[in-house]
PDB file of N, CA and C in Angstrom:
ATOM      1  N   UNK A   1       5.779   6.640 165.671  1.00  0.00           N
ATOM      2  CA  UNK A   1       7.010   5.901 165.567  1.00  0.00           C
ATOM      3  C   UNK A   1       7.582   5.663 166.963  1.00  0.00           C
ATOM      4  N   UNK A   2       7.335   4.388 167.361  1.00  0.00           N
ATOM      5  CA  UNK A   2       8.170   3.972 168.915  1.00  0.00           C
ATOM      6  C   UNK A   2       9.628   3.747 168.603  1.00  0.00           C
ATOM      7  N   UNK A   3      10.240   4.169 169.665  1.00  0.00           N
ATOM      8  CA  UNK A   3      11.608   4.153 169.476  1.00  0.00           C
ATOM      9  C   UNK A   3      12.155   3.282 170.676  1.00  0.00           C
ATOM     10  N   UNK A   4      12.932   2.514 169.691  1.00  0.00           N
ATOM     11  CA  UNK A   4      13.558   1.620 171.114  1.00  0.00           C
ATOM     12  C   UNK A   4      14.313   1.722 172.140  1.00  0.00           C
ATOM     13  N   UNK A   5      14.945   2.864 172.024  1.00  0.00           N
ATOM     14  CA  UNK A   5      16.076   3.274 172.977  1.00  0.00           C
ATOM     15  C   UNK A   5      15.134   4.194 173.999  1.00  0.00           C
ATOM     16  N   UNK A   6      13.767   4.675 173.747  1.00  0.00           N
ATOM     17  CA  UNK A   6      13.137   4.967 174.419  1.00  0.00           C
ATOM     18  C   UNK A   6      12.478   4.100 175.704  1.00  0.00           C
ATOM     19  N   UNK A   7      12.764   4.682 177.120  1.00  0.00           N
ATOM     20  CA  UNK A   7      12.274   3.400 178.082  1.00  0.00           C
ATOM     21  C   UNK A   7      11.148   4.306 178.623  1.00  0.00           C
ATOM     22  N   UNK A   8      10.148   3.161 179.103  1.00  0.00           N
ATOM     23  CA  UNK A   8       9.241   4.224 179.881  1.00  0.00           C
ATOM     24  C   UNK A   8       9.767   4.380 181.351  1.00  0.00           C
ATOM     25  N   UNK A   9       9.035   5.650 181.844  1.00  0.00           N
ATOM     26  CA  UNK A   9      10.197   5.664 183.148  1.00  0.00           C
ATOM     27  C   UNK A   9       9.502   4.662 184.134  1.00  0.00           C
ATOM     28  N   UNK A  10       7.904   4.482 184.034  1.00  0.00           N
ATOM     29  CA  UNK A  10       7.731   3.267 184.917  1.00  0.00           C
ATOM     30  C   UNK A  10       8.361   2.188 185.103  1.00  0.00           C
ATOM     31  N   UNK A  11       8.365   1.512 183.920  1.00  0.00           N
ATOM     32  CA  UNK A  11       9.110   0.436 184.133  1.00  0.00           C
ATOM     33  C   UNK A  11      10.851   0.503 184.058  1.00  0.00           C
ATOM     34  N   UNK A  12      11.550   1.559 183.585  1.00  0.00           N
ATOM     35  CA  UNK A  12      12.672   1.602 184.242  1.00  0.00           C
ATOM     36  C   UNK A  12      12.593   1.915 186.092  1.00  0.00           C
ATOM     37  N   UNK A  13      11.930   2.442 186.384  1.00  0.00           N
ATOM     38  CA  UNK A  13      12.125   2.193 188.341  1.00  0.00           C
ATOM     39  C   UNK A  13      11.904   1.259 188.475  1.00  0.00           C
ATOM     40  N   UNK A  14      11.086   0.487 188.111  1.00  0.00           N
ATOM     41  CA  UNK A  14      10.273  -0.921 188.720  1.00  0.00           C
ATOM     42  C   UNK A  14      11.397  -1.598 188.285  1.00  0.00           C
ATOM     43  N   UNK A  15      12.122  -1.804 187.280  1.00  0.00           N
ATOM     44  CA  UNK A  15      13.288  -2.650 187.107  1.00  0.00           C
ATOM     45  C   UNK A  15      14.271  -2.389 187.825  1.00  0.00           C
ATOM     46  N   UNK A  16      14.944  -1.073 188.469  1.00  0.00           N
ATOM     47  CA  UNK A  16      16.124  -0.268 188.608  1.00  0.00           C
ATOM     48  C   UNK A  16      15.647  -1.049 190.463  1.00  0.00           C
ATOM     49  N   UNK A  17      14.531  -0.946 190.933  1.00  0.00           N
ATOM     50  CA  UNK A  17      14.255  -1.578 192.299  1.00  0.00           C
ATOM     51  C   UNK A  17      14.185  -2.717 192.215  1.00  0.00           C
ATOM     52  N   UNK A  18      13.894  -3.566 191.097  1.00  0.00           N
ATOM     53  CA  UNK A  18      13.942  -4.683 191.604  1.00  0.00           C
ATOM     54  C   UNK A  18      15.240  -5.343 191.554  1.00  0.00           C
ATOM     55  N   UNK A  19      16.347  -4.652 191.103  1.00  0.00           N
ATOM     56  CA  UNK A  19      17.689  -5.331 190.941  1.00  0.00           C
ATOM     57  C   UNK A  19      18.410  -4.865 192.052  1.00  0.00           C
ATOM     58  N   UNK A  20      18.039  -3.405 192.906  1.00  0.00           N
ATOM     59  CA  UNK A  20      18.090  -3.300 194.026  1.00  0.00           C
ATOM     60  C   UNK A  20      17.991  -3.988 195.339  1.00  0.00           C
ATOM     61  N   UNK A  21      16.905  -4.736 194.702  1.00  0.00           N
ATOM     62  CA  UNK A  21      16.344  -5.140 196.079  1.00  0.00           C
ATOM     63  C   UNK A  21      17.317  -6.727 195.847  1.00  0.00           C
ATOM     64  N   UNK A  22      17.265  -7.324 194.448  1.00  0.00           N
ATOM     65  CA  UNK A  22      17.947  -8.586 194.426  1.00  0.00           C
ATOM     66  C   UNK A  22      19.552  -8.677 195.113  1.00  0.00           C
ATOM     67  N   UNK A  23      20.203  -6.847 194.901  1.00  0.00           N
ATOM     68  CA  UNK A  23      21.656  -7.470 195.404  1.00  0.00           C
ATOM     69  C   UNK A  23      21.363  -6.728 196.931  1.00  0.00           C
ATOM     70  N   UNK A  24      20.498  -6.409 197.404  1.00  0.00           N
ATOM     71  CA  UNK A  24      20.571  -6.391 199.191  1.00  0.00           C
ATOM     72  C   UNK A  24      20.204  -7.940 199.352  1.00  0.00           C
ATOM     73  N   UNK A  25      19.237  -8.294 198.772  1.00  0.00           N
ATOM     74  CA  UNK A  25      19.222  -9.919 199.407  1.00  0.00           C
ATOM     75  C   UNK A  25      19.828 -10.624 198.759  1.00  0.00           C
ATOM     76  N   UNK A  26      20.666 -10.745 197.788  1.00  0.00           N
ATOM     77  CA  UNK A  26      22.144 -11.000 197.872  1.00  0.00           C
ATOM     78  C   UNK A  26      23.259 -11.101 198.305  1.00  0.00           C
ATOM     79  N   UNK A  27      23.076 -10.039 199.031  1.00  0.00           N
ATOM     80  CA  UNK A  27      24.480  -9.756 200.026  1.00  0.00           C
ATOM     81  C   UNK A  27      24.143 -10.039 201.842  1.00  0.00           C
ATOM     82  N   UNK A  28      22.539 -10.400 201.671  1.00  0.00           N
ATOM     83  CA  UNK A  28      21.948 -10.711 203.334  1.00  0.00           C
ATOM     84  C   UNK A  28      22.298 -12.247 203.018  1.00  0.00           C
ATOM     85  N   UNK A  29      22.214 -13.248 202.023  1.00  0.00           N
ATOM     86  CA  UNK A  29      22.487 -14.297 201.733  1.00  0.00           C
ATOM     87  C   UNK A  29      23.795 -14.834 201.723  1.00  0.00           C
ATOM     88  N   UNK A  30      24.618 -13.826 201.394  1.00  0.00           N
ATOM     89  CA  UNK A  30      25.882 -14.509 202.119  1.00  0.00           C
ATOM     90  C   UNK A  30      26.266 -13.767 203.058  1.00  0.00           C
ATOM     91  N   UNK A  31      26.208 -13.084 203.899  1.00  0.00           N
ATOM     92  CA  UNK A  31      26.341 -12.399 205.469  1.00  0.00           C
ATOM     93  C   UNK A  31      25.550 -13.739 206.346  1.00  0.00           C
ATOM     94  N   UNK A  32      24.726 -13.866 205.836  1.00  0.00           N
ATOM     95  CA  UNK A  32      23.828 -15.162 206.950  1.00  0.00           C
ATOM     96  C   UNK A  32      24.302 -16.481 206.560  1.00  0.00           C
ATOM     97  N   UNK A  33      24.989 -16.587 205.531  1.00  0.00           N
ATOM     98  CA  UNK A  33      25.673 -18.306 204.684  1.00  0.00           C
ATOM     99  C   UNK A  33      26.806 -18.196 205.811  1.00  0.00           C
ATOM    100  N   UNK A  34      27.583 -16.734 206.122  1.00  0.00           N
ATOM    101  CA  UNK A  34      28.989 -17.072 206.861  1.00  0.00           C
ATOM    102  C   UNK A  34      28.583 -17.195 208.301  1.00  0.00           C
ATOM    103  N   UNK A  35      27.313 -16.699 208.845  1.00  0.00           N
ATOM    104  CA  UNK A  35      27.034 -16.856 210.117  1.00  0.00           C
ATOM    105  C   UNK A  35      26.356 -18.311 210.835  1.00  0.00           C
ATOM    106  N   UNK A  36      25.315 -18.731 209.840  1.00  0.00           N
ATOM    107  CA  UNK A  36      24.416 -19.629 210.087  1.00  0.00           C
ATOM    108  C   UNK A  36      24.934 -20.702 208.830  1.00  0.00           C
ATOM    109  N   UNK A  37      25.634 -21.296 208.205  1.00  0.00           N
ATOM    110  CA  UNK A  37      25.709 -22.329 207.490  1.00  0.00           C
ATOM    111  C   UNK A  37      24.971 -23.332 207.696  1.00  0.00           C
ATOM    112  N   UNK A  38      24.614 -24.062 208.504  1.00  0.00           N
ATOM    113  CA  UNK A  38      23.694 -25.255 208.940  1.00  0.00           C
ATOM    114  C   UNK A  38      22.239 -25.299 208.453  1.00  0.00           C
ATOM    115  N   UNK A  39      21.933 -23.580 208.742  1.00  0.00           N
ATOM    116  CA  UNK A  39      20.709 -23.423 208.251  1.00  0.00           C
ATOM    117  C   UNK A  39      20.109 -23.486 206.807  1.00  0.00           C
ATOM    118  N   UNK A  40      18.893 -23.760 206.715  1.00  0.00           N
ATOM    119  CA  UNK A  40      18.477 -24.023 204.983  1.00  0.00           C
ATOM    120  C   UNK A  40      17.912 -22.238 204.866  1.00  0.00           C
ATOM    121  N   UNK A  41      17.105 -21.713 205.097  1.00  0.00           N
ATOM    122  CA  UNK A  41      16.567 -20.395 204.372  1.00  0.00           C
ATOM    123  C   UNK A  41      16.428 -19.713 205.409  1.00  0.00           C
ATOM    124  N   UNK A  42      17.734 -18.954 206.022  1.00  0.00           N
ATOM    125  CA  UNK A  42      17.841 -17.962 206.426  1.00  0.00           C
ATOM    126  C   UNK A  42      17.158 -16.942 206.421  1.00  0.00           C
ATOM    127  N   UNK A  43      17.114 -16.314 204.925  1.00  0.00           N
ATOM    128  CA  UNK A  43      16.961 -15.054 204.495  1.00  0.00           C
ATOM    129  C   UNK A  43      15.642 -14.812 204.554  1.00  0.00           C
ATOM    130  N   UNK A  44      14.933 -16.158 203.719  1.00  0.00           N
ATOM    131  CA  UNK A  44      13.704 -16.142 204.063  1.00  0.00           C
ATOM    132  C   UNK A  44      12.909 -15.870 205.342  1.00  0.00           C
ATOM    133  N   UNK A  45      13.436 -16.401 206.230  1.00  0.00           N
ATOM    134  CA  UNK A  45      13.162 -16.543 207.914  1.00  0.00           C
ATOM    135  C   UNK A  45      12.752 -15.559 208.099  1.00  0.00           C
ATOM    136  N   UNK A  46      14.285 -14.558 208.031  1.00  0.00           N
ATOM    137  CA  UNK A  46      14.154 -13.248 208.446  1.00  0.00           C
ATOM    138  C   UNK A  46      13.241 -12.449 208.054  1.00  0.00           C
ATOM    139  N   UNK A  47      13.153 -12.149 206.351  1.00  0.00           N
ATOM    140  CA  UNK A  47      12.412 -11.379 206.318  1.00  0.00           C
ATOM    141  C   UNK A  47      11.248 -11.451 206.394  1.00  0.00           C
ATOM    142  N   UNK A  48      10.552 -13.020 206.528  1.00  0.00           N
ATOM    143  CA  UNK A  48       9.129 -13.113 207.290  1.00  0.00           C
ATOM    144  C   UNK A  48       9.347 -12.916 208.430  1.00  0.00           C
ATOM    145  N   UNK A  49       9.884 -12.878 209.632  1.00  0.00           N
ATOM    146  CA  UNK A  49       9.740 -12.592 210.580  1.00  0.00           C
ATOM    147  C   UNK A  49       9.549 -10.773 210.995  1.00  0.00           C
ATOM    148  N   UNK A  50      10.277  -9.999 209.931  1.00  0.00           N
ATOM    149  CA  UNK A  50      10.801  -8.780 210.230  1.00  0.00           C
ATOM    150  C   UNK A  50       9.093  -8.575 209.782  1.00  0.00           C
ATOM    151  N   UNK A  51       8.430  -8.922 208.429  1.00  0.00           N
ATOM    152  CA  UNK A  51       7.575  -8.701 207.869  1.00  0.00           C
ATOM    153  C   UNK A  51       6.466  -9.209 209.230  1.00  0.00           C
ATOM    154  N   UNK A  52       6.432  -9.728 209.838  1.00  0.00           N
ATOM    155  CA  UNK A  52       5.293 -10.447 210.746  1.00  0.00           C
ATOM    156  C   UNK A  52       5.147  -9.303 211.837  1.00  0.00           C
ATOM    157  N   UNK A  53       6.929  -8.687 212.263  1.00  0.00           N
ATOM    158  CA  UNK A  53       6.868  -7.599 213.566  1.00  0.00           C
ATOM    159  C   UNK A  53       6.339  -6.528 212.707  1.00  0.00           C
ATOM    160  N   UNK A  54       6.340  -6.392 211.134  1.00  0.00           N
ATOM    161  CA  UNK A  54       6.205  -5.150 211.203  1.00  0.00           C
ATOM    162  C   UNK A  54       4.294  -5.294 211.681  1.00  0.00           C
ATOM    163  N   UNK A  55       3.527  -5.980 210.882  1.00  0.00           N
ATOM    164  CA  UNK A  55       1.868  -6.154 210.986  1.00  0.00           C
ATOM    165  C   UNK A  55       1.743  -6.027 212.403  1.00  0.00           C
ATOM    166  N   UNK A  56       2.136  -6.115 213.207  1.00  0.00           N
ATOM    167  CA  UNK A  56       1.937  -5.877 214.849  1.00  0.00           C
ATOM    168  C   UNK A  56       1.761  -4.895 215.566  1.00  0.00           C
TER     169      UNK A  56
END
């Protein structure tokens, strides 16, 4: 008998991080909207760039 109120804990972390991770780049999206307005994808930029220094 599966019970619904039962979660598995895998996929509660994997969910619990990924909503994590949505309101940090949430909140990098408008920190960089009030700095850089002109620009189209900031956020993106960055974190390929941060992602490019890290492979180095």
């Amino acid at each position: 008998m599966a019970d619904e109120n039962v979660v598995d804990f895998a996929n509660a972390k994997w969910a619990k991080d990924l909503e994590r991770k949505d309101e940090k780049v949430q909140d990098m999206r408008e920190r960089f909207a009030a700095a850089l307005p002109d620009k189209k994808t900031p956020v993106k930029d960055f974190l390929r760039k941060k992602k490019a220094k890290k492979k180095h």
